[in-house]
C-alpha atoms as a PDB file:
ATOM      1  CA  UNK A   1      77.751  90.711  19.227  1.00  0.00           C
ATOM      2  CA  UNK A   2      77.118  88.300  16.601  1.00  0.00           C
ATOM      3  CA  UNK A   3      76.857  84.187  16.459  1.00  0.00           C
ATOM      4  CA  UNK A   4      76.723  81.431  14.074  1.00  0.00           C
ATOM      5  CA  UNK A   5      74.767  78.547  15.020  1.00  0.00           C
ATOM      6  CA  UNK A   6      72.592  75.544  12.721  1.00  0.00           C
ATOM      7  CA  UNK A   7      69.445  74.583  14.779  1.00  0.00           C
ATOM      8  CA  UNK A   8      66.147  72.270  13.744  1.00  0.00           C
ATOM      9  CA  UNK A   9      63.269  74.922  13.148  1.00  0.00           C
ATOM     10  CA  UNK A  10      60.645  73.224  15.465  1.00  0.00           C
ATOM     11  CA  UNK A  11      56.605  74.267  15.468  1.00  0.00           C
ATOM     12  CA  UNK A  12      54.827  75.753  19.146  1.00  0.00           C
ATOM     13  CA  UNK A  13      52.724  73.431  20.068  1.00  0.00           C
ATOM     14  CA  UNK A  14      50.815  75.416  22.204  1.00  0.00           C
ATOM     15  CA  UNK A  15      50.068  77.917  18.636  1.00  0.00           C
ATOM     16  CA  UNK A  16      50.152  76.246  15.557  1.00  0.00           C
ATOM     17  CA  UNK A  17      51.852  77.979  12.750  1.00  0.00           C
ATOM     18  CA  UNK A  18      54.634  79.371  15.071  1.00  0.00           C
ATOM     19  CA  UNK A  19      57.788  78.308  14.247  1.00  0.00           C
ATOM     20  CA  UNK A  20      60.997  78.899  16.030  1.00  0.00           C
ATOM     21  CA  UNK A  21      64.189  77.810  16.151  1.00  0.00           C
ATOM     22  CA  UNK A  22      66.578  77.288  19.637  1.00  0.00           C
ATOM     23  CA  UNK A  23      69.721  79.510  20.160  1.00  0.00           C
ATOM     24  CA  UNK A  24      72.088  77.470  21.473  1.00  0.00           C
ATOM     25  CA  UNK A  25      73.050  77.021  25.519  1.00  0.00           C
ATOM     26  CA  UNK A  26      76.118  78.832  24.954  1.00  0.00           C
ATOM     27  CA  UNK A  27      75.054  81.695  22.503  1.00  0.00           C
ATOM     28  CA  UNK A  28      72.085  81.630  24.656  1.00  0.00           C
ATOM     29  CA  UNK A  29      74.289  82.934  27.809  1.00  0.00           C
ATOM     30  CA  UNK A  30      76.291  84.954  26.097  1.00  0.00           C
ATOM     31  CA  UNK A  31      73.042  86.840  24.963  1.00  0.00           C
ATOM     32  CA  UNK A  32      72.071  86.933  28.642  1.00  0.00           C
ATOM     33  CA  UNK A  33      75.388  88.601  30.149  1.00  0.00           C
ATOM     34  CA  UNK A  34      74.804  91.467  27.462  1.00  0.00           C
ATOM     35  CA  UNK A  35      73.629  94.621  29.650  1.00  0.00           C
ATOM     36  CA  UNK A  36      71.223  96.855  27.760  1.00  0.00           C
ATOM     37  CA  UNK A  37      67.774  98.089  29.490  1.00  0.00           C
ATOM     38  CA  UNK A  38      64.688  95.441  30.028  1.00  0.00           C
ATOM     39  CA  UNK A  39      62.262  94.963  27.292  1.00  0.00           C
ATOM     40  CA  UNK A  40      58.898  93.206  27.349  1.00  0.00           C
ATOM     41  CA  UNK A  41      58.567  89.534  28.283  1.00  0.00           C
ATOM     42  CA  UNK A  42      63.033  89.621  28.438  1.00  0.00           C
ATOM     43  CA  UNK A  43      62.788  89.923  24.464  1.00  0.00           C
ATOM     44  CA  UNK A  44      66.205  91.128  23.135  1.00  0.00           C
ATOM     45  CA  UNK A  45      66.094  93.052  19.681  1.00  0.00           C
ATOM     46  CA  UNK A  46      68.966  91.062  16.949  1.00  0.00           C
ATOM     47  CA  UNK A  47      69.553  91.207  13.216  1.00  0.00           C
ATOM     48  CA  UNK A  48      69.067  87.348  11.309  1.00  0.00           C
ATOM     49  CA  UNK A  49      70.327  85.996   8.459  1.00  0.00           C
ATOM     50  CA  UNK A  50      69.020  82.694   7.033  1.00  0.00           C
ATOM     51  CA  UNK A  51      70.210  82.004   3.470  1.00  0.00           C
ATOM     52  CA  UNK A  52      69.423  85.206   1.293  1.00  0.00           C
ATOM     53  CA  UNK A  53      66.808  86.636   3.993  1.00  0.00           C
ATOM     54  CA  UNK A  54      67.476  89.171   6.710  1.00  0.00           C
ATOM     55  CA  UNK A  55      64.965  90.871   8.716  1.00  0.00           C
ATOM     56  CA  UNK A  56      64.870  92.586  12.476  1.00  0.00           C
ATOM     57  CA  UNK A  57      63.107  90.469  15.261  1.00  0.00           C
ATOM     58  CA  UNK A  58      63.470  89.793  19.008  1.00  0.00           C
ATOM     59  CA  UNK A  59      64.663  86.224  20.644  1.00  0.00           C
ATOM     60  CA  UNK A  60      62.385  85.361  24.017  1.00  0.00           C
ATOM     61  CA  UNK A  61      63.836  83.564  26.588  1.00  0.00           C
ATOM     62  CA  UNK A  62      61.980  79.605  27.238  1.00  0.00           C
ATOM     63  CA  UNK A  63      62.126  78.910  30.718  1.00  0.00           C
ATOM     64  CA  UNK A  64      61.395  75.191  29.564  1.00  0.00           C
ATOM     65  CA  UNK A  65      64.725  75.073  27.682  1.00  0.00           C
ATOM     66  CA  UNK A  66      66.663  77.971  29.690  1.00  0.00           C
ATOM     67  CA  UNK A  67      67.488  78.993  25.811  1.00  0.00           C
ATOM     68  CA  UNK A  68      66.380  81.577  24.169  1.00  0.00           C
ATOM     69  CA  UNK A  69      63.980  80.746  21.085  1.00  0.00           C
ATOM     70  CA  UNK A  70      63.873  82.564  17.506  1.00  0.00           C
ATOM     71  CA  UNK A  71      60.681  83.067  15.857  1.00  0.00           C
ATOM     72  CA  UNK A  72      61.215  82.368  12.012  1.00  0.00           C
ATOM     73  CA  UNK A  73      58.268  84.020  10.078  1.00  0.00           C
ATOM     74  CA  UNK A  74      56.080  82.185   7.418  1.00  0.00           C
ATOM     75  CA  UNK A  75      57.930  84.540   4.257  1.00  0.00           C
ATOM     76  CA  UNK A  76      61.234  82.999   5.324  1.00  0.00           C
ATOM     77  CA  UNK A  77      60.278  79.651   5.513  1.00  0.00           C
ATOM     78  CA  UNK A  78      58.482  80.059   2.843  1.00  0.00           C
ATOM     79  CA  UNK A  79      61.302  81.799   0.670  1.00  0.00           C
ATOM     80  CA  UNK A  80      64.520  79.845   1.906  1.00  0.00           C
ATOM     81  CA  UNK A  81      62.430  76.130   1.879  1.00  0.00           C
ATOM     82  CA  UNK A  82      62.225  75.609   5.236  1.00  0.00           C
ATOM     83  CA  UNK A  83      60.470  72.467   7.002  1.00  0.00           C
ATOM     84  CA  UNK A  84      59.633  71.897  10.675  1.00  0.00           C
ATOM     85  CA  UNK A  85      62.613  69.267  11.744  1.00  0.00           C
ATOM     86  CA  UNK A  86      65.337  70.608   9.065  1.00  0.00           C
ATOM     87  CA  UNK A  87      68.249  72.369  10.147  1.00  0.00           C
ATOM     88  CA  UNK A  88      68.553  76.020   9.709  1.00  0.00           C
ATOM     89  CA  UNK A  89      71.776  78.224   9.150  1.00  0.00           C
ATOM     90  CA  UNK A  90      71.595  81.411  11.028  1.00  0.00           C
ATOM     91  CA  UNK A  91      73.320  84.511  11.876  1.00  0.00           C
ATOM     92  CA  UNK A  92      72.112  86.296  14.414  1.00  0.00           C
ATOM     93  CA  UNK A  93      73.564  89.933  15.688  1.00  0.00           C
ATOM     94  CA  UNK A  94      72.330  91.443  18.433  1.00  0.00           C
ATOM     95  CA  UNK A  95      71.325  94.850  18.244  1.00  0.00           C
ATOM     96  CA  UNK A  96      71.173  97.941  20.863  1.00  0.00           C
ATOM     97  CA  UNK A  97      74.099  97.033  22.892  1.00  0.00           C
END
């Protein structure tokens, strides 16, 4: 299953330097009706895309938001200009269906 989305990248404020960005409500159920077998902390394993960067990482449910929240590592930011408060482009598959 795949989505599409643009979202602000945002920084944790309870851990600096961790920045995420929020799937959105509807992607976000979607994701949630997807059966597959429970993994630590209700991670589920996807594919991203952000400009010319892809790499494998997990989505974590927020109870605060009732989203689920994409961590967006420091060589992506880094290498596709990113800035806490801009809008990011992402694809997002998820994997082991």
């Amino acid at each position: 299953m795949r989505f599409e989305f643009t979202a602000p990248l945002w920084e944790w404020s309870s851990q600096a330097n961790w920045y995420f960005v929020t799937v959105p409500e509807a992607a976000s159920e979607d994701i949630r009706e997807i059966p597959r077998p429970p993994r630590g902390f209700g991670s589920v394993r996807v594919r991203v895309t952000v400009g010319g960067s892809t790499w494998s990482t997990s989505v974590f449910p927020d109870s605060t938001v009732g989203c689920y929240v994409l961590p967006v590592k420091k060589a992506v930011r880094t290498a596709e200009g990113l800035v806490a408060g801009g809008d990011v482009p992402v694809s997002l598959t998820v994997l082991n269906l």
